[in-house]
Protein backbone atom coordinates (compact mmCIF):
# COMPACT_ATOMS: atom_id res chain seq x y z
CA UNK A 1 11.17 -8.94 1.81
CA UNK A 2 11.13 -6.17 -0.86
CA UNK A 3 13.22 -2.97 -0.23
CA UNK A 4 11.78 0.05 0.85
CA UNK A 5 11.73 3.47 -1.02
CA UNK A 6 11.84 5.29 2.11
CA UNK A 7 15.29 6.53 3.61
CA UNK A 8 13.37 6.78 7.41
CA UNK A 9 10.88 5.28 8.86
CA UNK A 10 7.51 6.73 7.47
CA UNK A 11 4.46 7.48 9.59
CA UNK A 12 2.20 5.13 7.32
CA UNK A 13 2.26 1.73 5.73
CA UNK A 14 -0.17 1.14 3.55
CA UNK A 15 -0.73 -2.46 3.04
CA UNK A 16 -2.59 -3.71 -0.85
CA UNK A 17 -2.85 -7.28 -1.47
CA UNK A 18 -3.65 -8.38 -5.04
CA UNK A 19 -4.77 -11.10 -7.35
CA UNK A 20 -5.18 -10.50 -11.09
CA UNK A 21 -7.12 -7.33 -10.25
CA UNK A 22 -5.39 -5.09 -13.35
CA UNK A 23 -8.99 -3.36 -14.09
CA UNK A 24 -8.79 -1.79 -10.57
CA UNK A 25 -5.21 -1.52 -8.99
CA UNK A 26 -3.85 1.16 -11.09
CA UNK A 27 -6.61 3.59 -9.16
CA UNK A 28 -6.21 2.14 -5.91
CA UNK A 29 -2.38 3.17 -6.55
CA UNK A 30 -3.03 6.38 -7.66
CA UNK A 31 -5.50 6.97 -5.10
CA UNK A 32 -2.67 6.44 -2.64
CA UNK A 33 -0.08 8.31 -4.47
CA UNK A 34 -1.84 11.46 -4.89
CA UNK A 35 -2.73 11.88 -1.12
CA UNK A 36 -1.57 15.32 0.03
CA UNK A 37 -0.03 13.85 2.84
CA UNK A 38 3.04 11.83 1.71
CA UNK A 39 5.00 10.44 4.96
CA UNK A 40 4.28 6.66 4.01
CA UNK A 41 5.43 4.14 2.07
CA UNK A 42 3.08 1.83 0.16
CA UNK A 43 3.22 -2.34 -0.34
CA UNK A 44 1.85 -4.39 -2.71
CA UNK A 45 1.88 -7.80 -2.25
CA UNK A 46 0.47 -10.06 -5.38
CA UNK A 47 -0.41 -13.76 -5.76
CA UNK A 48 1.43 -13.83 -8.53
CA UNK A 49 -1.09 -12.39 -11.10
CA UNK A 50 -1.83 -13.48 -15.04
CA UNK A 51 -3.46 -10.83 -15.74
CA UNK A 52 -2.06 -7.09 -16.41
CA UNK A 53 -1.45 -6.26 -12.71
CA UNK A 54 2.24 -6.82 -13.40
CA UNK A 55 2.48 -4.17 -15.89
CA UNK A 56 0.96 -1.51 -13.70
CA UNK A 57 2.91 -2.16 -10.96
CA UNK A 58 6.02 -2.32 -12.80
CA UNK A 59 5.00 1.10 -13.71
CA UNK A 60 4.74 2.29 -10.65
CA UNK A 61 8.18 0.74 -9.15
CA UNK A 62 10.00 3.85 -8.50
CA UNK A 63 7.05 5.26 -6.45
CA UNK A 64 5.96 2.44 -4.19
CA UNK A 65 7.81 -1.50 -3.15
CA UNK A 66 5.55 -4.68 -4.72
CA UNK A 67 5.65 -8.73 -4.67
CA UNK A 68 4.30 -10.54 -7.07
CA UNK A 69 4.57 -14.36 -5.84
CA UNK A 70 2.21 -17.26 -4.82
CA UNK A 71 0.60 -16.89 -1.54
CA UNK A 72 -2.61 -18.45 -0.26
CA UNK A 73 -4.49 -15.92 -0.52
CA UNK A 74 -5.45 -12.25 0.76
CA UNK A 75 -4.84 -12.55 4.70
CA UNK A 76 -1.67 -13.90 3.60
CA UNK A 77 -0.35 -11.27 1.84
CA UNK A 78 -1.45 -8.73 4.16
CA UNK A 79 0.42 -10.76 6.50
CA UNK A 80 3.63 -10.48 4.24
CA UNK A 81 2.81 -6.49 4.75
CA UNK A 82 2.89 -6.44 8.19
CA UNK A 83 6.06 -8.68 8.72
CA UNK A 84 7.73 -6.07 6.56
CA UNK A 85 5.63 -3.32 7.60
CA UNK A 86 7.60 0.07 9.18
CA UNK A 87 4.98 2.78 9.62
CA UNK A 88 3.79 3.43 12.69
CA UNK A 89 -0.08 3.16 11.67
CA UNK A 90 -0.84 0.25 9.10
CA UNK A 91 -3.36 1.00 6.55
CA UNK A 92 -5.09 -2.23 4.68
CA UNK A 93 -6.60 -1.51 1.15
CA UNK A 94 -8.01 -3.77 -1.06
CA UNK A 95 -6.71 -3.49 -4.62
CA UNK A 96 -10.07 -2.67 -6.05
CA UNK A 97 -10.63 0.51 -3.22
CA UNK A 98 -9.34 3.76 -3.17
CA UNK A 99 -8.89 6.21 -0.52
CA UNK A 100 -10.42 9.63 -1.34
CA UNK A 101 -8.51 12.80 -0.81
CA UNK A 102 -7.13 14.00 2.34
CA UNK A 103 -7.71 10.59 3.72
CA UNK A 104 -4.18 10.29 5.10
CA UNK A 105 -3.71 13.92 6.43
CA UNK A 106 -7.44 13.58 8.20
CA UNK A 107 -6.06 10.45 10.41
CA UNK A 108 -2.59 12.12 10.85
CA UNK A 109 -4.76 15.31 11.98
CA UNK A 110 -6.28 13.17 14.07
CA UNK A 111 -3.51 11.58 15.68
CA UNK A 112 -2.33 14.70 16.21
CA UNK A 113 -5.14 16.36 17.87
CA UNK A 114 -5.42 12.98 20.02
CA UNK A 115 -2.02 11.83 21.30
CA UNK A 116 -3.47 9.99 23.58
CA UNK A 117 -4.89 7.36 21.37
C-alpha cells in the first residue's frame, strides 16, 4: 500500500483511479488540491500508464500518495483506495473530473449541520 502524507487520520479520502489519462489528471489534482478545506488526503491509483500521467503525478508526490501498477481496470483500483483508504467519508473521482470550489467544505458543512447522517 503506498504511505500516507497525513500524520492523523484525515476526515476525507479522496479516491482517483487512472489509465493513461495525462491530458486530464493534472486538473483533477489540482482541483482537489486547491479545495479550501484541506483535512484529507488524496490517492491515486494508476494502471500503470504510457502516457504522461507518470510525470504529473511524480510532480505532485509531496502533496498527495499515487500507484502506478497493473490492475484490471477502474473498480479495481478504486478498490485498492478503499483497502488503504483512512478518511472517514470516501470521495471517488474520475481522473478526467474535477471538483469545483468549496466542494469539500459544503459536505463537511453538511455533516456538520447533520450529525445524524
Amino acid at each position: 500500500m503506498i504511505s500516507p502524507i497525513h500524520d492523523k487520520k484525515p476526515f476525507f479520502t479522496i479516491i482517483t483511479p487512472s489509465f493513461n489519462q495525462g491530458a486530464y489528471i493534472g486538473r483533477t489534482i489540482e482541483s482537489v488540491l486547491s479545495q479550501s478545506f484541506n483535512d484529507f488526503e488524496y490517492l491515486i491509483f494508476d494502471g500503470g500508464s504510457n502516457d504522461d500521467t507518470m510525470d504529473i503525478l511524480k510532480s505532485y508526490s509531496d502533496r498527495i500518495s499515487w500507484k502506478s501498477e497493473h490492475d484490471r481496470g477502474q473498480a479495481h483500483a478504486v478498490n485498492k483506495g478503499l483497502t488503504g483508504a483512512q478518511g472517514e467519508v470516501i470521495g471517488w473521482l474520475n481522473s478526467d473530473d474535477i471538483y469545483y470550489p468549496g466542494a469539500l467544505k459544503a459536505v463537511n458543512d453538511s455533516f456538520l449541520q447533520h450529525p445524524d447522517i
